[in-house]
C-alpha atoms as a PDB file:
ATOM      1  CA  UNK A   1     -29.487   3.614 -11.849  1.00  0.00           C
ATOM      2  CA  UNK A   2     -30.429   6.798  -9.982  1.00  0.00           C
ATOM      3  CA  UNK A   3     -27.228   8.345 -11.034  1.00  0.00           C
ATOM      4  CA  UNK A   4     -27.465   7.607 -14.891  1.00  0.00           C
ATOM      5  CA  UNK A   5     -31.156   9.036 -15.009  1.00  0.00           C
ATOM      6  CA  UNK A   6     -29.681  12.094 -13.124  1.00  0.00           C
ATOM      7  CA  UNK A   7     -27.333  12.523 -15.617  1.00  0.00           C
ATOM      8  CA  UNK A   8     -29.737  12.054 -18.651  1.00  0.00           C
ATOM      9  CA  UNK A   9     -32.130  14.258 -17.244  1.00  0.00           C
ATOM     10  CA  UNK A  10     -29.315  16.696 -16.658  1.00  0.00           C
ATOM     11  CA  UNK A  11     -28.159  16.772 -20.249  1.00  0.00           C
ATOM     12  CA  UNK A  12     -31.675  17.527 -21.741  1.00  0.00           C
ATOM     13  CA  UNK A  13     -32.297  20.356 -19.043  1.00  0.00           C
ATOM     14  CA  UNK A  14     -28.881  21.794 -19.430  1.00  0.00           C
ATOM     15  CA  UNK A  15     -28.902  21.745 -22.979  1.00  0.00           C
ATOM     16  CA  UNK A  16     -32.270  23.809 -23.251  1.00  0.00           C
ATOM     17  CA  UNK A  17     -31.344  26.156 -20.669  1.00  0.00           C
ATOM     18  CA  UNK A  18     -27.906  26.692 -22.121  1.00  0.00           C
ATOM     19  CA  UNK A  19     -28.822  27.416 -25.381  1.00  0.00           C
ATOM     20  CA  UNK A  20     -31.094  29.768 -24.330  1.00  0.00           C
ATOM     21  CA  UNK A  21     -28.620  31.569 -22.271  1.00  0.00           C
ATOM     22  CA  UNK A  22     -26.688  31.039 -25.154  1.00  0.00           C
ATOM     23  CA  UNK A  23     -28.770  33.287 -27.547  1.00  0.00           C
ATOM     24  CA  UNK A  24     -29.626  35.783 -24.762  1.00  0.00           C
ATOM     25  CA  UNK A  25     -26.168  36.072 -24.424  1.00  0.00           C
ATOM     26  CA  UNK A  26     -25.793  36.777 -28.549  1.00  0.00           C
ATOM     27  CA  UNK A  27     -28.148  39.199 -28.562  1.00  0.00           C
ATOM     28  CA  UNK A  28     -26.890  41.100 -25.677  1.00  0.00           C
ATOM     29  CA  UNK A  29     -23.159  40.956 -27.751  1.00  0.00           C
ATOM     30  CA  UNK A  30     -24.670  41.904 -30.980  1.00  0.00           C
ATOM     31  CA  UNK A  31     -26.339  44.979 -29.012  1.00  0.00           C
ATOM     32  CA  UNK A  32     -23.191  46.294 -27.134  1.00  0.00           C
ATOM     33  CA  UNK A  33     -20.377  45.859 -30.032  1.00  0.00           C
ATOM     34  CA  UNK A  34     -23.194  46.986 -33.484  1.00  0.00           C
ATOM     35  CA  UNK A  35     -22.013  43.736 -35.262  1.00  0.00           C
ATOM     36  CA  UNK A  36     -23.539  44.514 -38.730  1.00  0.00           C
ATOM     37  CA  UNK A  37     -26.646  43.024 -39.889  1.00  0.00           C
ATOM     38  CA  UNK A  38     -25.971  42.240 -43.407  1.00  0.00           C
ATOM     39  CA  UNK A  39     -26.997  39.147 -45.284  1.00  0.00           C
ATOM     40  CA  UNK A  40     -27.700  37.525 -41.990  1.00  0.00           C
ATOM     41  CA  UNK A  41     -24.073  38.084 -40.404  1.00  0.00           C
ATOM     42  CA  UNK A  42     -25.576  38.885 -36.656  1.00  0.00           C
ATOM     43  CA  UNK A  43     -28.308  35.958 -36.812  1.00  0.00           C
ATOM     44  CA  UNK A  44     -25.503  33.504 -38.089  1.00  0.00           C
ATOM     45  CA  UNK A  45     -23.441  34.805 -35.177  1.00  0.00           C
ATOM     46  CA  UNK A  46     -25.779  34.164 -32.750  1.00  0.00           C
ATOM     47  CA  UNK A  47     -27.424  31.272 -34.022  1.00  0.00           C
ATOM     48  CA  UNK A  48     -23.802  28.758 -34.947  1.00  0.00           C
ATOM     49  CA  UNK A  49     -21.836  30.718 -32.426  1.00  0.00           C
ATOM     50  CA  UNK A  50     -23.185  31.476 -29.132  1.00  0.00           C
ATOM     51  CA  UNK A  51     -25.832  28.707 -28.956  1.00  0.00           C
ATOM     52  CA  UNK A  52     -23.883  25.880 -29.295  1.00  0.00           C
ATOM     53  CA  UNK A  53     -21.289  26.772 -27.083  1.00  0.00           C
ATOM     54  CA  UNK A  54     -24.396  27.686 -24.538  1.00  0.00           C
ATOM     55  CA  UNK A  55     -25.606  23.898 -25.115  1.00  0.00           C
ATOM     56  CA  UNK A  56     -22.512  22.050 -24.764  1.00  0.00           C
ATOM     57  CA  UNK A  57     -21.673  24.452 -21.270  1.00  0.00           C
ATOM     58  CA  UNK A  58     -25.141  23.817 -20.062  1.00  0.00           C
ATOM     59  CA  UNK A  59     -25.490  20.440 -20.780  1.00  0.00           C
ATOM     60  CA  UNK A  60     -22.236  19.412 -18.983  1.00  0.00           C
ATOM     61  CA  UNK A  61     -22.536  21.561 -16.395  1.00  0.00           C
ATOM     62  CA  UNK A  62     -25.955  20.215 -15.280  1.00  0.00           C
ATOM     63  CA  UNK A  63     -25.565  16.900 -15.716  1.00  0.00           C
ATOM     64  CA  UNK A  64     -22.446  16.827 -13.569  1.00  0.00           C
ATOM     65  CA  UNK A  65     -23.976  18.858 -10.913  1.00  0.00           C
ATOM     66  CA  UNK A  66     -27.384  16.359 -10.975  1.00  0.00           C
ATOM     67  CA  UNK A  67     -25.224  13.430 -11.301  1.00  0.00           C
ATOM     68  CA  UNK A  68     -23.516  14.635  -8.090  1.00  0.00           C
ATOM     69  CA  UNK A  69     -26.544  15.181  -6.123  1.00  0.00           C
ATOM     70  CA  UNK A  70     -28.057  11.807  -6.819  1.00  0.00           C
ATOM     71  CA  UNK A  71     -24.694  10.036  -6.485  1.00  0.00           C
ATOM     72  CA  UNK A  72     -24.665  11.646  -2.503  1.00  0.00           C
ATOM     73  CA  UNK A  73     -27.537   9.456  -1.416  1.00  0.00           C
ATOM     74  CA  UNK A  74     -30.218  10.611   1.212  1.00  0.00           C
ATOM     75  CA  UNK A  75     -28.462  11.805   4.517  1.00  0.00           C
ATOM     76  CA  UNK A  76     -28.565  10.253   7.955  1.00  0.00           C
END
């Protein structure tokens, strides 16, 4: 039960922190490569591009890293 709660609480705390390393990320590739502004273009890019791929990384990533440390048990 320890595990699966891991896991849950791995998702939600990956999936915030990812997508906001997600948009950081974004903004920093909008900045280096001047990816044009117009009607939106560098909002949509960082907004339905960067950010989800930030949650789904994130959220997987953390929740198999918590689920992990609670499957190890306390040590002798």
């Amino acid at each position: 039960m320890k595990v699966v709660l891991f896991v849950f609480l791995g998702l939600l705390l990956g999936a915030i922190v990812g997508g906001t390393l997600g948009v950081v990320a974004g903004l920093i590739w909008i900045e280096v490569f001047n990816t044009t502004n117009r009607e939106g273009q560098a909002g949509m890019l960082v907004f339905f591009g960067f950010m989800p791929i930030g949650i789904v990384v994130g959220a997987i990533g953390c929740a198999v890293w918590l689920g992990v440390i609670g499957a190890r048990g306390p040590k002798a």
